[in-house]
N, C-alpha and C. Protein backbone atom coordinates (compact mmCIF):
# COMPACT_ATOMS: atom_id res chain seq x y z
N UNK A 1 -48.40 30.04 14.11
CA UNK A 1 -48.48 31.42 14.52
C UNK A 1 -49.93 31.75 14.86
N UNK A 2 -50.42 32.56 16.27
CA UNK A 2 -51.75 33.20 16.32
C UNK A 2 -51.72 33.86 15.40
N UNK A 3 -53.18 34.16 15.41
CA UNK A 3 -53.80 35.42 14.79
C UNK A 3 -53.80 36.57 16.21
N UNK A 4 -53.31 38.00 15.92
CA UNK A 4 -53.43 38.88 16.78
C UNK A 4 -54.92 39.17 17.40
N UNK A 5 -54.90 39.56 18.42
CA UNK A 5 -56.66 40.42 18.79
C UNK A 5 -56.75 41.32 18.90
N UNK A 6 -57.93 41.59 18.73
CA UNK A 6 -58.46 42.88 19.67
C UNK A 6 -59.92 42.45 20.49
N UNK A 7 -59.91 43.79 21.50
CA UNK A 7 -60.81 43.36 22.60
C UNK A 7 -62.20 43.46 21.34
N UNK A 8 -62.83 42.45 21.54
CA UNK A 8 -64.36 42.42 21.16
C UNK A 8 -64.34 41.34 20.14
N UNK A 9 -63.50 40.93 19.26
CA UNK A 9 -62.98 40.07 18.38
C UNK A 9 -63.60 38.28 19.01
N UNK A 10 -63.66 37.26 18.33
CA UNK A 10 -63.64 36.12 18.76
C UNK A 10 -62.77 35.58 18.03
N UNK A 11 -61.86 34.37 18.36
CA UNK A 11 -61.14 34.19 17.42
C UNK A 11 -60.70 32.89 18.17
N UNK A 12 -59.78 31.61 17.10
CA UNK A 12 -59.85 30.69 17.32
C UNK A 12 -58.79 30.36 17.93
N UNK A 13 -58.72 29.11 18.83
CA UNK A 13 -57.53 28.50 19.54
C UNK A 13 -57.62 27.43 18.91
N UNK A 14 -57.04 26.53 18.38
CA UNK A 14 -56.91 25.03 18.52
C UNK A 14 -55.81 24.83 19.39
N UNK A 15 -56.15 23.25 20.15
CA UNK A 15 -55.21 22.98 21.17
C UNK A 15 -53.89 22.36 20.57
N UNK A 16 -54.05 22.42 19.02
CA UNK A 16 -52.35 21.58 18.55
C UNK A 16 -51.72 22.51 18.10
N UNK A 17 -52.02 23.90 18.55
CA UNK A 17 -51.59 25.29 17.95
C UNK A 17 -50.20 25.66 19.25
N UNK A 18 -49.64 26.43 19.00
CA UNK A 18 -48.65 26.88 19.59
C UNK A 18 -48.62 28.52 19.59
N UNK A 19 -48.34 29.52 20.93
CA UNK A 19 -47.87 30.77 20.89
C UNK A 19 -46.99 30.80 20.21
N UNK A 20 -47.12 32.17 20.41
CA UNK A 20 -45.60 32.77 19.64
C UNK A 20 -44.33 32.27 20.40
N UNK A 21 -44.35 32.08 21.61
CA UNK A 21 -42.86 31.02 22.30
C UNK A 21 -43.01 29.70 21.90
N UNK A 22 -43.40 29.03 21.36
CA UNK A 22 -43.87 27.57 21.29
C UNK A 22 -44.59 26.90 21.97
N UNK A 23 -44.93 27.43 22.97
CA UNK A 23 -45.83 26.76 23.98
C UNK A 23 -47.46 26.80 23.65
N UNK A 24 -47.49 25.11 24.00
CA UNK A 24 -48.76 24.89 23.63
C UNK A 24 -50.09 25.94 24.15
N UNK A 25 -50.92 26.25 23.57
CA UNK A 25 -52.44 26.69 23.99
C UNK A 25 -52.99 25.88 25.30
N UNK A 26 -53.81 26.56 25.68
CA UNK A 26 -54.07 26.00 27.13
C UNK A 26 -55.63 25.15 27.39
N UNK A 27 -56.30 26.43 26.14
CA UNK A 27 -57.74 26.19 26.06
C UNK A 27 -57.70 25.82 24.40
N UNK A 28 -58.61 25.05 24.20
CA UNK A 28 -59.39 24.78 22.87
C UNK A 28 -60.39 25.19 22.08
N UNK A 29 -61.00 25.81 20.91
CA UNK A 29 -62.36 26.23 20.83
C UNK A 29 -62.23 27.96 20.66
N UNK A 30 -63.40 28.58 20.63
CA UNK A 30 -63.40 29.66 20.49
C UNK A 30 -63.33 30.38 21.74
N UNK A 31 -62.60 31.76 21.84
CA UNK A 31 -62.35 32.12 22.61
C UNK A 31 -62.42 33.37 22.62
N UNK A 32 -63.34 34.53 23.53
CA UNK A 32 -63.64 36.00 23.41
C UNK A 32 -62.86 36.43 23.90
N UNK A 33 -62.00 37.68 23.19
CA UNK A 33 -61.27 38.14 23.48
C UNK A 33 -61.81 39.58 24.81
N UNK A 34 -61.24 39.96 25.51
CA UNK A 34 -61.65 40.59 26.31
C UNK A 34 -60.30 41.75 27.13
N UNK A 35 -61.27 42.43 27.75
CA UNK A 35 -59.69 43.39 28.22
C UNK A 35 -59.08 42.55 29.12
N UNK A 36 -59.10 41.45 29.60
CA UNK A 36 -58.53 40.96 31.11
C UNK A 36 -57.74 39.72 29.86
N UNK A 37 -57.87 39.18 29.02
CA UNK A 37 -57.13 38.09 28.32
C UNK A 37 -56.45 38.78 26.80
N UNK A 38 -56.57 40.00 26.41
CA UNK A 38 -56.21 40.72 25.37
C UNK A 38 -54.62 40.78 25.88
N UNK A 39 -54.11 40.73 27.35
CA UNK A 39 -52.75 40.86 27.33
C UNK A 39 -51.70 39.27 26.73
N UNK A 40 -52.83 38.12 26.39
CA UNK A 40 -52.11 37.21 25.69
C UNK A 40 -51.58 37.63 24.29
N UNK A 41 -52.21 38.76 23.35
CA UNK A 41 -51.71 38.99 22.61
C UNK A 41 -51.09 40.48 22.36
N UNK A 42 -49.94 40.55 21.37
CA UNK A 42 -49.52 42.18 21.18
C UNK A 42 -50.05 42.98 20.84
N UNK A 43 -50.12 43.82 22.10
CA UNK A 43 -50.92 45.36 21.26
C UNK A 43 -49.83 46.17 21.17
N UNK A 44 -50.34 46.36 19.19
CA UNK A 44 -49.17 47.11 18.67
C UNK A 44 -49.88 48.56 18.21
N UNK A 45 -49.16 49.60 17.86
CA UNK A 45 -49.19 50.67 17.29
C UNK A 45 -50.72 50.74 16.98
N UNK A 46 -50.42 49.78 15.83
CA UNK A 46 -51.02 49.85 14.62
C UNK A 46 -52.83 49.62 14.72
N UNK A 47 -52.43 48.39 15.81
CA UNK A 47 -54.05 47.77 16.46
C UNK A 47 -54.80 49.35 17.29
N UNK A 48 -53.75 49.87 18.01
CA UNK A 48 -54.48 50.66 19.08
C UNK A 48 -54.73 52.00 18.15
N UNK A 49 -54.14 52.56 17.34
CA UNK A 49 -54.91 53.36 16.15
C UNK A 49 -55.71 53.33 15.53
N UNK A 50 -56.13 52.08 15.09
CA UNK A 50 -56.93 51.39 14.37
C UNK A 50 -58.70 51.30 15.18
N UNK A 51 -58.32 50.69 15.91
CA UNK A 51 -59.64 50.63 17.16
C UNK A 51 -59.82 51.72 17.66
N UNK A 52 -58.65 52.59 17.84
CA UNK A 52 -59.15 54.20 18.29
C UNK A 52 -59.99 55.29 17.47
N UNK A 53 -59.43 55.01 16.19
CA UNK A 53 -59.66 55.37 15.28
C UNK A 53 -61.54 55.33 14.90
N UNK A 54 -61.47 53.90 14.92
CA UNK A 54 -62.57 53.45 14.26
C UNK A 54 -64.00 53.71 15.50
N UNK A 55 -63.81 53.71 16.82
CA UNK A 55 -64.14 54.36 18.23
C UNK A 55 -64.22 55.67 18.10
N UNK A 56 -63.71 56.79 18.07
CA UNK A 56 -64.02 58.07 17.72
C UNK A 56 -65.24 58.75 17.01
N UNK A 57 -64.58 57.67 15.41
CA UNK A 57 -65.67 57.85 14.16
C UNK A 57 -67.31 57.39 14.76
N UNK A 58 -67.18 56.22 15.04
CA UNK A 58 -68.65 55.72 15.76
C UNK A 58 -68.99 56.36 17.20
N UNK A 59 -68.01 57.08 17.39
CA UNK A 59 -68.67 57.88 18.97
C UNK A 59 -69.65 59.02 18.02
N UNK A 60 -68.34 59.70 17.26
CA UNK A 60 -68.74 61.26 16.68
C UNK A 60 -70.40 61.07 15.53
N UNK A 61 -70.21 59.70 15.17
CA UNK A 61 -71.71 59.83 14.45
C UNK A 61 -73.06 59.65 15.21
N UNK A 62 -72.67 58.78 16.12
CA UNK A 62 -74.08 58.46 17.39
C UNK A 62 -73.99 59.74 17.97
N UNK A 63 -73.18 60.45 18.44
CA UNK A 63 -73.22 61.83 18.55
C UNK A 63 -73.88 63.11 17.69
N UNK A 64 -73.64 62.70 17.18
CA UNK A 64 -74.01 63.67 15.86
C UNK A 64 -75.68 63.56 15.98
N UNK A 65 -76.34 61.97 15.82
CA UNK A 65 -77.46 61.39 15.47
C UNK A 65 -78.24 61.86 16.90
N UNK A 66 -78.03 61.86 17.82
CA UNK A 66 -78.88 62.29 19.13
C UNK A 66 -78.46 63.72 19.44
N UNK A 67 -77.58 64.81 19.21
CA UNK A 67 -77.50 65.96 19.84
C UNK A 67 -77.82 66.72 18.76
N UNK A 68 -77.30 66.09 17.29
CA UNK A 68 -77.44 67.46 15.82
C UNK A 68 -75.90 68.02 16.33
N UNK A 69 -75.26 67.78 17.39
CA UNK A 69 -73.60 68.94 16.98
C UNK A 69 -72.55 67.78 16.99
N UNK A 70 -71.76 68.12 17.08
CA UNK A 70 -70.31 67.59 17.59
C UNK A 70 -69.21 68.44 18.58
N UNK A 71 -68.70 68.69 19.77
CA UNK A 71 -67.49 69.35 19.98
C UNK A 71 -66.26 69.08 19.85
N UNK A 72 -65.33 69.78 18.89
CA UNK A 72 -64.39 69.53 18.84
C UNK A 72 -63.53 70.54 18.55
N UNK A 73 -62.11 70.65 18.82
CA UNK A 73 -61.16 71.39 18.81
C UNK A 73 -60.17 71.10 17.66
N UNK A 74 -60.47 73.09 16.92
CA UNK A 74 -59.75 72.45 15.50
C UNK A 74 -59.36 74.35 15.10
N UNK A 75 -58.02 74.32 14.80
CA UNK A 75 -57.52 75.40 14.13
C UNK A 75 -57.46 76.96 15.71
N UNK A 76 -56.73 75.82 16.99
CA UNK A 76 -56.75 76.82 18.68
C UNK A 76 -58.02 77.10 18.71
N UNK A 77 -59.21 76.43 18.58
CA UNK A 77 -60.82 77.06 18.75
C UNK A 77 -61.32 75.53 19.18
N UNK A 78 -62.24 75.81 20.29
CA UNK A 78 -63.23 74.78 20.92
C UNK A 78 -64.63 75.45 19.88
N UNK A 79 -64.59 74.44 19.17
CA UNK A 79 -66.06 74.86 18.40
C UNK A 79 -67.20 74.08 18.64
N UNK A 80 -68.36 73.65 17.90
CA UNK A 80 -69.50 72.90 17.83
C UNK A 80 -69.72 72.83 16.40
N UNK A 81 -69.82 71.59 15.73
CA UNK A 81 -69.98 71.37 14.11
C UNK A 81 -71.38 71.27 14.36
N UNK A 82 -72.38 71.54 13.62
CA UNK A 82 -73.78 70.80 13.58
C UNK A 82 -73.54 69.56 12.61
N UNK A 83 -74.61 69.28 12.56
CA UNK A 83 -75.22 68.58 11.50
C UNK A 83 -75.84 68.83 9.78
N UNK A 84 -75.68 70.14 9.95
CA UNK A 84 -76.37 70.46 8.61
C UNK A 84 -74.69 71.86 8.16
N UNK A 85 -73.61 71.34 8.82
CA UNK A 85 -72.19 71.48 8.24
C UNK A 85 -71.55 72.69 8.88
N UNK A 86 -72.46 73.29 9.60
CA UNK A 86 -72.23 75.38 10.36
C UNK A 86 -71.44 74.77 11.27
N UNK A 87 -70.93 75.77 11.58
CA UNK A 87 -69.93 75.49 12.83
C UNK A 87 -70.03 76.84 13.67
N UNK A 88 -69.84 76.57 14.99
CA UNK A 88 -70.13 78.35 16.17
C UNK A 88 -68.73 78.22 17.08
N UNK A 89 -68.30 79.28 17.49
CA UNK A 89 -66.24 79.05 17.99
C UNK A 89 -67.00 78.90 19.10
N UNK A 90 -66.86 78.14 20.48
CA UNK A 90 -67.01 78.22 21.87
C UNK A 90 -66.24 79.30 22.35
N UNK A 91 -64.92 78.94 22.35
CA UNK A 91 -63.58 79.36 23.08
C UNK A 91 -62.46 79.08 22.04
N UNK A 92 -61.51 80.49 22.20
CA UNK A 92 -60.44 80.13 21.96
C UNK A 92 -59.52 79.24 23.07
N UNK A 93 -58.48 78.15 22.24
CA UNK A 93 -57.75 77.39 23.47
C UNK A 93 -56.76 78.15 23.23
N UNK A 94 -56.43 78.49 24.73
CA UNK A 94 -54.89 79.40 25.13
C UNK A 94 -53.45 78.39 25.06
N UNK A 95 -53.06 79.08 24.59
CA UNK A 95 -51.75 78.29 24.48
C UNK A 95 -50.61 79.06 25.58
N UNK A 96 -49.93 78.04 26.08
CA UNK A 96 -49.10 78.16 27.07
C UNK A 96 -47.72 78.66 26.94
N UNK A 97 -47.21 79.21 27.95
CA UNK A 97 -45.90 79.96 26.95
C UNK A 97 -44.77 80.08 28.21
C-alpha cells in the first residue's frame, strides 16, 4: 500500500512497491510531490481540510506579523482584529433574501 500525499510532502517510491491497483511503480527513489503528480494519489476530505486548515492559520499569523490586523468576517460583520486583541466592525454583511 502507498503512503497518501500532499503537495509539498516528499515521500518514497520503491520500484518493488505496487499502487493501490497492483500495478507496479514506474519511478524509484524519492519523489516530490507536486500539484501536476498529486493526482497519483487520493485527495480526500480529510487531506484538503487539513492543509487548508493549517494554510489559513500560517497565512493569518504572517499576516498578523507585517500589518498588526487581520480581516475577517465573524458574527454578519466584516471586521479587523489587531494584534493587541481590539477589534473595529468595517461593514455589516447583508444577507440576501
Amino acid at each position: 500500500m502507498t503512503k497518501k500525499a500532499i503537495a509539498g510532502q516528499t515521500i518514497e517510491k520503491r520500484a518493488d512497491t505496487k499502487n493501490m491497483a497492483g500495478m507496479p511503480l514506474k519511478k524509484a527513489g524519492l519523489k516530490k510531490v507536486t500539484a501536476k503528480n498529486v493526482v497519483d494519489s487520493y485527495l480526500t476530505t480529510r487531506i484538503l481540510k487539513k492543509a487548508s486548515s493549517t494554510g489559513f492559520t500560517e497565512a493569518a499569523r504572517k499576516t498578523m506579523e507585517v500589518m498588526g490586523y487581520n480581516v475577517v468576517a465573524r458574527n454578519g460583520w466584516i471586521m479587523k482584529i489587531f494584534s493587541d486583541g481590539s477589534t473595529q466592525n468595517i461593514s455589516e454583511i447583508k444577507k440576501k433574501k
